[in-house]
PDB file of N, CA and C in Angstrom:
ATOM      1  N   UNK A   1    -110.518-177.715  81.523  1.00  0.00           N
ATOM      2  CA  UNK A   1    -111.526-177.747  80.472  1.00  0.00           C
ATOM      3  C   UNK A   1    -112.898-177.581  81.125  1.00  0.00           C
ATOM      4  N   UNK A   2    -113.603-176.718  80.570  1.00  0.00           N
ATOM      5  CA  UNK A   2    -114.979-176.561  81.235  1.00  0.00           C
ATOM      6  C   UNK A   2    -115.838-177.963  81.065  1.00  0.00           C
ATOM      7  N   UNK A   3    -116.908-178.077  81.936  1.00  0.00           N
ATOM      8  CA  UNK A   3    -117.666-179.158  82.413  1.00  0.00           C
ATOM      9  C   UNK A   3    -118.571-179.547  80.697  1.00  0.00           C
ATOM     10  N   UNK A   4    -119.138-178.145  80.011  1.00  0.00           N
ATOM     11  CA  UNK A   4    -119.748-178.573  79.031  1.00  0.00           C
ATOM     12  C   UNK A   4    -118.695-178.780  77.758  1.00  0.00           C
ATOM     13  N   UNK A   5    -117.692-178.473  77.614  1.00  0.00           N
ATOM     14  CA  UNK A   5    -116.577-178.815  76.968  1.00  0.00           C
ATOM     15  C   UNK A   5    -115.873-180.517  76.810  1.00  0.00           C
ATOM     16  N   UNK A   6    -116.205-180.935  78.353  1.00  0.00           N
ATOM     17  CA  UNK A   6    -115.903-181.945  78.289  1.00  0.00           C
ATOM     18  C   UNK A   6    -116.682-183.018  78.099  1.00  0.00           C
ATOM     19  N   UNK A   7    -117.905-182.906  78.741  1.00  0.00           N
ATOM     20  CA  UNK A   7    -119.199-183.525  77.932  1.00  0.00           C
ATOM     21  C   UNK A   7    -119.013-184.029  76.398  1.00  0.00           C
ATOM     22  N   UNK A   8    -119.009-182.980  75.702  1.00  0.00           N
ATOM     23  CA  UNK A   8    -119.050-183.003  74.345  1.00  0.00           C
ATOM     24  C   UNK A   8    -117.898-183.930  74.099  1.00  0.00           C
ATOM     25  N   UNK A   9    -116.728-183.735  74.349  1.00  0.00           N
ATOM     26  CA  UNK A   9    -115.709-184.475  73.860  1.00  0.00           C
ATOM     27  C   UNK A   9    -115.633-185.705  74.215  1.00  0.00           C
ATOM     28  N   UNK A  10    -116.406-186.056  75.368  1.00  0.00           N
ATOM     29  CA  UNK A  10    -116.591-187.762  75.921  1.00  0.00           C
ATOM     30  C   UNK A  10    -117.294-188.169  74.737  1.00  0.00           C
ATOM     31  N   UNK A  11    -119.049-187.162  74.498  1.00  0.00           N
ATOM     32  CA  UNK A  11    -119.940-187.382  73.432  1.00  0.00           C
ATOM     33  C   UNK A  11    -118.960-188.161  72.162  1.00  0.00           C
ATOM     34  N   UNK A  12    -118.850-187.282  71.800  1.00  0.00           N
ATOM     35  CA  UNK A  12    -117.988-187.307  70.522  1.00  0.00           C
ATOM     36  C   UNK A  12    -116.815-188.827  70.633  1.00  0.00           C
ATOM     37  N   UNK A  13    -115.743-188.807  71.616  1.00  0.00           N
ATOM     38  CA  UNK A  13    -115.296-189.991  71.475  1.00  0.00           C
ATOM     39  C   UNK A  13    -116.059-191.346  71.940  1.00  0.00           C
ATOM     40  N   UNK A  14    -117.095-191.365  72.421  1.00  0.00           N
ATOM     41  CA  UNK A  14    -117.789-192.581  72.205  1.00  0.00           C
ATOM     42  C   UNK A  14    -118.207-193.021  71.386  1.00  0.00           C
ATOM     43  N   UNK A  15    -119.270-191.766  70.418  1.00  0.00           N
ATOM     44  CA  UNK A  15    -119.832-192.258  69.227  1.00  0.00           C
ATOM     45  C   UNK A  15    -119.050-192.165  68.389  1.00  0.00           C
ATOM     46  N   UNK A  16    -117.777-191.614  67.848  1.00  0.00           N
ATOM     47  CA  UNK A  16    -116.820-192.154  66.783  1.00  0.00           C
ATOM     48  C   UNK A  16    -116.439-193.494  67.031  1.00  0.00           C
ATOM     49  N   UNK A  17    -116.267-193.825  68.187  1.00  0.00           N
ATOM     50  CA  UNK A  17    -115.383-195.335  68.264  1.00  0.00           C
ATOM     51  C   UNK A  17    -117.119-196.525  68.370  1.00  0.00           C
ATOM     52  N   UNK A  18    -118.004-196.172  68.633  1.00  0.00           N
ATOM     53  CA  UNK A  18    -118.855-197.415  68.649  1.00  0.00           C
ATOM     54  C   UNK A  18    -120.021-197.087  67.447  1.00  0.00           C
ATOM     55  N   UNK A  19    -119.896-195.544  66.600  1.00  0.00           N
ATOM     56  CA  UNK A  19    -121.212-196.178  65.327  1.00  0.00           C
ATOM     57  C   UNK A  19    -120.102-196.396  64.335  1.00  0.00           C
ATOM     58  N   UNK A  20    -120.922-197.308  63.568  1.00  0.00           N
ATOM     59  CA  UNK A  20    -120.031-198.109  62.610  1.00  0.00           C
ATOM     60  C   UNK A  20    -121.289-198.800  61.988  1.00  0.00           C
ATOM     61  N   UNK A  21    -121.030-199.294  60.640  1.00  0.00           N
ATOM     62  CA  UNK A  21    -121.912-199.898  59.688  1.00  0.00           C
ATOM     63  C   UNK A  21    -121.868-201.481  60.433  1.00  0.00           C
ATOM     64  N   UNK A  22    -122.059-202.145  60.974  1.00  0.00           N
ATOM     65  CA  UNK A  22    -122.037-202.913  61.928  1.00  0.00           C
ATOM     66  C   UNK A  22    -123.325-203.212  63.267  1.00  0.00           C
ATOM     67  N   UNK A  23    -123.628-201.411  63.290  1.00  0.00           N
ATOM     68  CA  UNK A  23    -124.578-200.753  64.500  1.00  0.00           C
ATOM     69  C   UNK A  23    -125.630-200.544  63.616  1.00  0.00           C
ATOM     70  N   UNK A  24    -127.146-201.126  64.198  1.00  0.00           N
ATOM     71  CA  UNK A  24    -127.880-200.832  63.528  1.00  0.00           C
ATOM     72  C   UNK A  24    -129.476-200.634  63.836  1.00  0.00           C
ATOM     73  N   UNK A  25    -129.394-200.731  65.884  1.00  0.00           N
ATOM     74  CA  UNK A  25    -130.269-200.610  66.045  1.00  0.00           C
ATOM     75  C   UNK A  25    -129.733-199.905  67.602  1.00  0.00           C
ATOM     76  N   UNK A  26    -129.949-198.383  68.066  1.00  0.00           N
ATOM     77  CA  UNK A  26    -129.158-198.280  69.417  1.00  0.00           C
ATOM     78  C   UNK A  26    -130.677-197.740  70.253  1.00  0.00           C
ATOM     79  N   UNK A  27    -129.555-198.012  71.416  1.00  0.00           N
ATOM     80  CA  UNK A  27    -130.725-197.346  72.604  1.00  0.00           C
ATOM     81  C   UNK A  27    -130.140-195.682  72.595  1.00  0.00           C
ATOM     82  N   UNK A  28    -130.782-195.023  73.335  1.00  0.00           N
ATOM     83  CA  UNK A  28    -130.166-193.091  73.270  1.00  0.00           C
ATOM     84  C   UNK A  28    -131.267-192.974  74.596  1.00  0.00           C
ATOM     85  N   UNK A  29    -129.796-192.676  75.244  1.00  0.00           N
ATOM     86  CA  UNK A  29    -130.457-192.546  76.877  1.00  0.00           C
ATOM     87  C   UNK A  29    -130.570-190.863  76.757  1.00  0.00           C
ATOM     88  N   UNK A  30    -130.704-190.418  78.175  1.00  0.00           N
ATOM     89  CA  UNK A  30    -131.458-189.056  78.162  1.00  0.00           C
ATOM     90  C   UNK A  30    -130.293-188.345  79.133  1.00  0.00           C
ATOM     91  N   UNK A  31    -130.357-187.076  79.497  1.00  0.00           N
ATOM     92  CA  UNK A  31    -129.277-186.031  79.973  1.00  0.00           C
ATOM     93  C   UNK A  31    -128.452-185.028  79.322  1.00  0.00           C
ATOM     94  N   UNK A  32    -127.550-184.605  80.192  1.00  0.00           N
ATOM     95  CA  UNK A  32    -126.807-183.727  79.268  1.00  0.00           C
ATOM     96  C   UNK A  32    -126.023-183.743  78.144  1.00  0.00           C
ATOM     97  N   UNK A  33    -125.301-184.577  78.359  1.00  0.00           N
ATOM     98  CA  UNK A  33    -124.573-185.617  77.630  1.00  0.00           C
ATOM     99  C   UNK A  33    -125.286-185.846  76.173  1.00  0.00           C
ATOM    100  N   UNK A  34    -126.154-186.596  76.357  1.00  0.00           N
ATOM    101  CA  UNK A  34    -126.561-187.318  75.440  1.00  0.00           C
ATOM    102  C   UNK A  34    -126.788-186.091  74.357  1.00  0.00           C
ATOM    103  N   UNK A  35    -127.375-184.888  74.115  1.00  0.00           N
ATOM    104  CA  UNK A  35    -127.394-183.782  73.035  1.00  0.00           C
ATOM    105  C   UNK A  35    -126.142-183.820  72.300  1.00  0.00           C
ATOM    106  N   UNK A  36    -124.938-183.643  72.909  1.00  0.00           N
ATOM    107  CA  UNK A  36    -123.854-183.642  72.264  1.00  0.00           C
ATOM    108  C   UNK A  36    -123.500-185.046  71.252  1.00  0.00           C
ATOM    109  N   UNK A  37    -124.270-186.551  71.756  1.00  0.00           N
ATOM    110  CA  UNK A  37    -123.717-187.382  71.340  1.00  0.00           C
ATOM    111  C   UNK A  37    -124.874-187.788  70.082  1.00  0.00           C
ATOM    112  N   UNK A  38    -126.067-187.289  70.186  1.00  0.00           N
ATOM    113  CA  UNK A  38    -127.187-187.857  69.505  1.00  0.00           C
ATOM    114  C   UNK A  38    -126.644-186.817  68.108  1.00  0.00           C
ATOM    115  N   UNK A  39    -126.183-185.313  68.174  1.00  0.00           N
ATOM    116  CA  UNK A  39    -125.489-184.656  67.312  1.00  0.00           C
ATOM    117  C   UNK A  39    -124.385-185.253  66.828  1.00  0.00           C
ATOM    118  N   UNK A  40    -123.648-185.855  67.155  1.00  0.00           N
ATOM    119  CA  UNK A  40    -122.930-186.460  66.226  1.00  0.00           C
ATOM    120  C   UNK A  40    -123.070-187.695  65.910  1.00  0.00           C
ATOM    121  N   UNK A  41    -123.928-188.379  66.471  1.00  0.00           N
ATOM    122  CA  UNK A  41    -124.592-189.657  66.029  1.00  0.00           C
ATOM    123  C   UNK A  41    -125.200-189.465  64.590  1.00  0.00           C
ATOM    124  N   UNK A  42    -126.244-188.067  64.440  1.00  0.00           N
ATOM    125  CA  UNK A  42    -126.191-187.440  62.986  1.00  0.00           C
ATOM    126  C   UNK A  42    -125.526-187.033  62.139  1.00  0.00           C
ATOM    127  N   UNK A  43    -124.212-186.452  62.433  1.00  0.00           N
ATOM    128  CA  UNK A  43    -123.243-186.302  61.454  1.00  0.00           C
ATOM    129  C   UNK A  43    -122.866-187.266  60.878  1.00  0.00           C
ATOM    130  N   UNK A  44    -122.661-188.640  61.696  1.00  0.00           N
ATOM    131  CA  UNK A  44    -121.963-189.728  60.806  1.00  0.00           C
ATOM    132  C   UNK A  44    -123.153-190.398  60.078  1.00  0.00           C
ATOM    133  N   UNK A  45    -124.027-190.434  60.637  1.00  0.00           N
ATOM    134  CA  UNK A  45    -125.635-191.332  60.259  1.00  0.00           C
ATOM    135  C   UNK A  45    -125.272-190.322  58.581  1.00  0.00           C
ATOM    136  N   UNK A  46    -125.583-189.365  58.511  1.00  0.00           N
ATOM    137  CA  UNK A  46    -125.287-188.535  57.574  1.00  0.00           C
ATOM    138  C   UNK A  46    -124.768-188.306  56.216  1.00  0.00           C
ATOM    139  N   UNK A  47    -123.178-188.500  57.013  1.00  0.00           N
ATOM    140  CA  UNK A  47    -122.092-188.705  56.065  1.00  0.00           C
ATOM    141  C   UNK A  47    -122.098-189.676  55.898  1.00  0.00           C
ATOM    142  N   UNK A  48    -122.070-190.560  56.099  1.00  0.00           N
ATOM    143  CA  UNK A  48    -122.284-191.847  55.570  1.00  0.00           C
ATOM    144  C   UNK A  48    -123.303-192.926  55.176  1.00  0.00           C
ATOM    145  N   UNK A  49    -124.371-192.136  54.735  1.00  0.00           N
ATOM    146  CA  UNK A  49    -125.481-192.640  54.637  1.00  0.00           C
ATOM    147  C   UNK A  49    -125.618-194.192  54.890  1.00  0.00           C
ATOM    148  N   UNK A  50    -125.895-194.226  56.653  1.00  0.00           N
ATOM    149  CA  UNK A  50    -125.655-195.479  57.452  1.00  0.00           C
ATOM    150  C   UNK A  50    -127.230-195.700  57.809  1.00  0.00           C
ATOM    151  N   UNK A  51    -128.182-196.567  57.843  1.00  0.00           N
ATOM    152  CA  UNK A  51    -129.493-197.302  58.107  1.00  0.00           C
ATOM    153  C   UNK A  51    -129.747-197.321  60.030  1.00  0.00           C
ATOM    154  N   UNK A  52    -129.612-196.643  60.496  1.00  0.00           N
ATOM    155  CA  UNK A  52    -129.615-196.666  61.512  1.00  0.00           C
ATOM    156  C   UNK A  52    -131.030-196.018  62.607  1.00  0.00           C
ATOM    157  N   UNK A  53    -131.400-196.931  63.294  1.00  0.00           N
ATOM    158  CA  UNK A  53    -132.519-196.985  63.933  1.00  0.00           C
ATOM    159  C   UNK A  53    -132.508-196.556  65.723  1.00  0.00           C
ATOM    160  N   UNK A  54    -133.097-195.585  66.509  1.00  0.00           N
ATOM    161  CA  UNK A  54    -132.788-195.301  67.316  1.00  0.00           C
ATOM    162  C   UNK A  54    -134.190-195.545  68.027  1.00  0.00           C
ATOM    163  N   UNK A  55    -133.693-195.868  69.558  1.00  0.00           N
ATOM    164  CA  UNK A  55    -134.907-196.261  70.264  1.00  0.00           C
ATOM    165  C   UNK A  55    -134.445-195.205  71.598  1.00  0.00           C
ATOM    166  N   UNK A  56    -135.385-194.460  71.520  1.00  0.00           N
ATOM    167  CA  UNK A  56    -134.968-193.300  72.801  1.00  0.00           C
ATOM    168  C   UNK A  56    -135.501-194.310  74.256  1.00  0.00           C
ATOM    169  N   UNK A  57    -134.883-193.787  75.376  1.00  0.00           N
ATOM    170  CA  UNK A  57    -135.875-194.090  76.736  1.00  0.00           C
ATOM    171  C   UNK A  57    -136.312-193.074  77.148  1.00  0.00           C
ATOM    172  N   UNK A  58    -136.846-192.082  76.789  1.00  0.00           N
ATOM    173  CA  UNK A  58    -137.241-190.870  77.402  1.00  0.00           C
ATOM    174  C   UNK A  58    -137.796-189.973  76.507  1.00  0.00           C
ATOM    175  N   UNK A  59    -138.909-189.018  76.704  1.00  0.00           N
ATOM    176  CA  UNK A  59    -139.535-188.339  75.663  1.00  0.00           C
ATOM    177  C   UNK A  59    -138.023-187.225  75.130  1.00  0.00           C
ATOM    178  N   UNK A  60    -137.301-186.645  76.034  1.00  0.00           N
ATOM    179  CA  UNK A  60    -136.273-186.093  75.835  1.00  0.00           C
ATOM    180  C   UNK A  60    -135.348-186.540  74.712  1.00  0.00           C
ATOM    181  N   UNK A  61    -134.984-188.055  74.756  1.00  0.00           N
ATOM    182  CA  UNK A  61    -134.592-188.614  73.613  1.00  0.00           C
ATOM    183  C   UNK A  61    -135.158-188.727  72.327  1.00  0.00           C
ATOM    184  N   UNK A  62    -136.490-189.051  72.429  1.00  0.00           N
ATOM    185  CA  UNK A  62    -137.030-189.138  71.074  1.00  0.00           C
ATOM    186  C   UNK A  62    -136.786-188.058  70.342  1.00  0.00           C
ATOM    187  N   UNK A  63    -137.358-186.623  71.280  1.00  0.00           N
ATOM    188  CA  UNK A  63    -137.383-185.016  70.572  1.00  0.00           C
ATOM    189  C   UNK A  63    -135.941-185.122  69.957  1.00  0.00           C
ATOM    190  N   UNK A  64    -134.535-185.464  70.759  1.00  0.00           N
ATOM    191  CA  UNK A  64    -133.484-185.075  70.009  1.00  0.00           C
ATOM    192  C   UNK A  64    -133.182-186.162  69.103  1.00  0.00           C
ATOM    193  N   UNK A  65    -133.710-187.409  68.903  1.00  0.00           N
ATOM    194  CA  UNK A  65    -133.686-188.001  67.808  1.00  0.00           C
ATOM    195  C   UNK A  65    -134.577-187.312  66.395  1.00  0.00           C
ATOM    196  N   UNK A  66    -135.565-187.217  66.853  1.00  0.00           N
ATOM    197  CA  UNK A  66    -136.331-186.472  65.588  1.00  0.00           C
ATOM    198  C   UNK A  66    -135.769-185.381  65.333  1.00  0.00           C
ATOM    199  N   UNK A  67    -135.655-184.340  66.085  1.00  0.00           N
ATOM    200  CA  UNK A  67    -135.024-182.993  65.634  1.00  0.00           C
ATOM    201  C   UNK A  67    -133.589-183.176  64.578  1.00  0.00           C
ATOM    202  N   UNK A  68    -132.502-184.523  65.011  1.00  0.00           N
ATOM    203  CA  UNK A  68    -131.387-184.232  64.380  1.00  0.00           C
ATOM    204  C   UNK A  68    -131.307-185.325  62.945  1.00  0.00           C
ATOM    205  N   UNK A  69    -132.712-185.630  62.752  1.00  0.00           N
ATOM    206  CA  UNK A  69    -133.229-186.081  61.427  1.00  0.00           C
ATOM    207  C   UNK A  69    -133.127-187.478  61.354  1.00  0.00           C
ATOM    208  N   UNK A  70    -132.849-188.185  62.661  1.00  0.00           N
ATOM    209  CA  UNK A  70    -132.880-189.616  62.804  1.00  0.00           C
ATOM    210  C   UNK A  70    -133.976-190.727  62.655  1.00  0.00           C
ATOM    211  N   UNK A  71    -133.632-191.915  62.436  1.00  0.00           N
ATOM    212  CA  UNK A  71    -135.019-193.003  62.475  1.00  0.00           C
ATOM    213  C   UNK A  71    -135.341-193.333  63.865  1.00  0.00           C
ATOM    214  N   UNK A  72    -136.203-193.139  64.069  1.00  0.00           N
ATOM    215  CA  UNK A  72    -137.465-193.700  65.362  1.00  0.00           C
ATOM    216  C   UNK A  72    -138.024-194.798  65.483  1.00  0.00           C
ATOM    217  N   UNK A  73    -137.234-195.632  66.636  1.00  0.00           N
ATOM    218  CA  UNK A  73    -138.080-196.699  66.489  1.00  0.00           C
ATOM    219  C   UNK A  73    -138.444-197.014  67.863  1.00  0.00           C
ATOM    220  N   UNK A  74    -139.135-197.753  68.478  1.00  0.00           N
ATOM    221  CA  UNK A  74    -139.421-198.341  69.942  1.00  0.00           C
ATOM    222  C   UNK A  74    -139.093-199.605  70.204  1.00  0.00           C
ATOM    223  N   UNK A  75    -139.338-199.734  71.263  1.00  0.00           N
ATOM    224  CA  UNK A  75    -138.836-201.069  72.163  1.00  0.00           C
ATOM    225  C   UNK A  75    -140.276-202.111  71.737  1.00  0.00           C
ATOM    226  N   UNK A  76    -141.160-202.021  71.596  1.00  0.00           N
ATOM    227  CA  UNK A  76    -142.127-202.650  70.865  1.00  0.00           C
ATOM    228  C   UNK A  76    -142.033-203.534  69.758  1.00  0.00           C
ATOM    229  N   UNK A  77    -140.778-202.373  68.688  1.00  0.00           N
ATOM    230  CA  UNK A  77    -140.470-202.773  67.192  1.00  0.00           C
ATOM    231  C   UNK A  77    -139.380-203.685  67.291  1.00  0.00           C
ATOM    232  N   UNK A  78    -138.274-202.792  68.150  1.00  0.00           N
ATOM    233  CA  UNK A  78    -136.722-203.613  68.361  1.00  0.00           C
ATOM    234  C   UNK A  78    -136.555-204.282  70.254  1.00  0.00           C
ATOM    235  N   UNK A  79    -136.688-205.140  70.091  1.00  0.00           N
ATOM    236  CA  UNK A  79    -136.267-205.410  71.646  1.00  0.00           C
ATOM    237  C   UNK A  79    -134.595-205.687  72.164  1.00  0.00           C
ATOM    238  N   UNK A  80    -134.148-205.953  70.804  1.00  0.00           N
ATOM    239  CA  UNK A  80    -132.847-206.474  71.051  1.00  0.00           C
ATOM    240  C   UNK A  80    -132.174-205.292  70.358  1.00  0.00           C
ATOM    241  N   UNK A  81    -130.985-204.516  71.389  1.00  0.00           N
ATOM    242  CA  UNK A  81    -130.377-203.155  70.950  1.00  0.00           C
ATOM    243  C   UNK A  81    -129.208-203.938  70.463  1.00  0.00           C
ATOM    244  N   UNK A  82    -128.156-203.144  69.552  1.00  0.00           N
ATOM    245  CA  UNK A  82    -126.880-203.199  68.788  1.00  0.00           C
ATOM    246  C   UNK A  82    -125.976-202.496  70.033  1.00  0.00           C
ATOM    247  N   UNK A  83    -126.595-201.738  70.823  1.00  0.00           N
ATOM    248  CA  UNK A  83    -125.717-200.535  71.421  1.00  0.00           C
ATOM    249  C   UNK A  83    -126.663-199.770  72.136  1.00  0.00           C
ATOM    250  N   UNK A  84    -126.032-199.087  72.821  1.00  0.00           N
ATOM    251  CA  UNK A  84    -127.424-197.875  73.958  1.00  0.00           C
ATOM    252  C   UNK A  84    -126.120-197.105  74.428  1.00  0.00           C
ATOM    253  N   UNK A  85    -126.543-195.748  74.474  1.00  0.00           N
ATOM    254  CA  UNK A  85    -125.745-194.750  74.892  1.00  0.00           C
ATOM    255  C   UNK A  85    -126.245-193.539  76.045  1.00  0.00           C
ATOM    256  N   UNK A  86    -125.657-193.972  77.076  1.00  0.00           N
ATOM    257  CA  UNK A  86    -126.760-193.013  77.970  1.00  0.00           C
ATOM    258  C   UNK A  86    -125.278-192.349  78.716  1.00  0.00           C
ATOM    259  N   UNK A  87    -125.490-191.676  79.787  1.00  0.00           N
ATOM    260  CA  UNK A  87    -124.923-190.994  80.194  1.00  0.00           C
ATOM    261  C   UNK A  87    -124.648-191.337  81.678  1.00  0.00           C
ATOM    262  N   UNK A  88    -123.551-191.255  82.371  1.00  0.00           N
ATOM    263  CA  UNK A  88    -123.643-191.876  83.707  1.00  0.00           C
ATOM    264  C   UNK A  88    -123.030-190.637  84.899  1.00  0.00           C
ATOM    265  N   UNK A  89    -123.443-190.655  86.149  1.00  0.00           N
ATOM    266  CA  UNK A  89    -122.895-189.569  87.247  1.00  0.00           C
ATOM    267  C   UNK A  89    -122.241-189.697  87.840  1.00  0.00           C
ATOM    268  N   UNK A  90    -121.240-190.826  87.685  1.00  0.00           N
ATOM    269  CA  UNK A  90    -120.144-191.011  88.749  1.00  0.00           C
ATOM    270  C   UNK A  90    -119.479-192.170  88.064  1.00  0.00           C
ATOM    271  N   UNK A  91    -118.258-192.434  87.859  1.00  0.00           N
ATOM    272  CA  UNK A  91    -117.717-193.418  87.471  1.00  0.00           C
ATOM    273  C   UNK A  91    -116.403-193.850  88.152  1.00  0.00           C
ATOM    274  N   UNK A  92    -115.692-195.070  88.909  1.00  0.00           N
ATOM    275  CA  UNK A  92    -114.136-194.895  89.406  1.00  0.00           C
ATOM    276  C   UNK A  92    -113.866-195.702  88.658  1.00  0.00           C
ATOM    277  N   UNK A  93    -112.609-195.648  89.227  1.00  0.00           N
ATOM    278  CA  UNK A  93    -111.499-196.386  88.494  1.00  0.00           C
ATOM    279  C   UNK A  93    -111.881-198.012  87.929  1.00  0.00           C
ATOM    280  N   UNK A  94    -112.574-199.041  88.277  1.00  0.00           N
ATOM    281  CA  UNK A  94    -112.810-199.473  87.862  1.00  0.00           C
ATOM    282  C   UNK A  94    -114.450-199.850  87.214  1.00  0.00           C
ATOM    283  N   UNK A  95    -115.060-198.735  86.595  1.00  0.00           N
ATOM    284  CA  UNK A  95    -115.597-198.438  85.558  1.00  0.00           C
ATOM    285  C   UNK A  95    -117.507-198.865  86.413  1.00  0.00           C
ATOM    286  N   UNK A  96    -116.988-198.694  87.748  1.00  0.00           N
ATOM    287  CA  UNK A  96    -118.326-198.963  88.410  1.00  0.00           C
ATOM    288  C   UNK A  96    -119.352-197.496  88.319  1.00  0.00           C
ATOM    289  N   UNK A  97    -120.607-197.597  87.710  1.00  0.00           N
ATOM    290  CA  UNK A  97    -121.088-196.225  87.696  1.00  0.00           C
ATOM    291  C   UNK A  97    -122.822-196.152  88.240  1.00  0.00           C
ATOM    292  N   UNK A  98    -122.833-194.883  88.677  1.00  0.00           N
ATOM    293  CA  UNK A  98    -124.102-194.476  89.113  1.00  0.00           C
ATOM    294  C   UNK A  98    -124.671-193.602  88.038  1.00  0.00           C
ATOM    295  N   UNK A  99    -125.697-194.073  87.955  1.00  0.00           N
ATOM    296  CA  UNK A  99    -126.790-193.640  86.801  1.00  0.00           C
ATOM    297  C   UNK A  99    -127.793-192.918  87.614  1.00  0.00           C
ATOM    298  N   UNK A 100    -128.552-191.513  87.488  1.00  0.00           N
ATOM    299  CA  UNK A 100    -129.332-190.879  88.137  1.00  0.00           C
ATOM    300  C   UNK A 100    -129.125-190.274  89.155  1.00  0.00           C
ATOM    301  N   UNK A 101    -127.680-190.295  90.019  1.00  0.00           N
ATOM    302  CA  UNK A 101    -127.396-189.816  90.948  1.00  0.00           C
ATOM    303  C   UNK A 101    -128.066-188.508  91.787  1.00  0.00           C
ATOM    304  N   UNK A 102    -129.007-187.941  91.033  1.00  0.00           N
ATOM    305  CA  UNK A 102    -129.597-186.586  91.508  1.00  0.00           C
ATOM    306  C   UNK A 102    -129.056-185.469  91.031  1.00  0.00           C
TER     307      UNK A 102
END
């Protein structure tokens, strides 16, 4: 499976299994990754007309929060997240990961 193929499909099975009417305030980390997941973070926000508030860490995040018609909020407004979804560069077997790796 190609590298951006699989991206997407990690995307995708994370945010089906963790947004839920339950989630109501997330973090949305920044990378490659994250486009694929902030897109379907909108489909369900969407279809299911769910109240959901997103706090980017990165100007990168905000743009793809606004662009895919999401609520904007900051760490100012919400300090305490429901959830944060970022993207990581290395992960083993037991689920130890490097973030930023270069």
């Amino acid at each position: 499976m190609p590298v951006n193929l699989a991206k997407e499909s990690a995307a995708n099975a994370a945010v089906d299994e963790q947004i839920h009417n339950n989630i109501h305030i997330i973090g949305v980390g920044s990378g490659s990754t994250i486009v694929p997941a902030v897109k379907r973070i909108a489909e369900i926000v969407h279809k299911n007309n769910l109240d959901l508030i997103c706090v980017p860490t990165s100007l990168q995040a905000r743009e793809l929060i606004l662009s895919n018609g999401l609520k904007l909020g900051s760490l100012a407004e919400y300090q305490e997240l429901d959830l944060a979804i970022d993207g990581a560069d290395e992960v083993d077997e037991q689920f130890n990961c490097i973030k930023g790796g270069g």
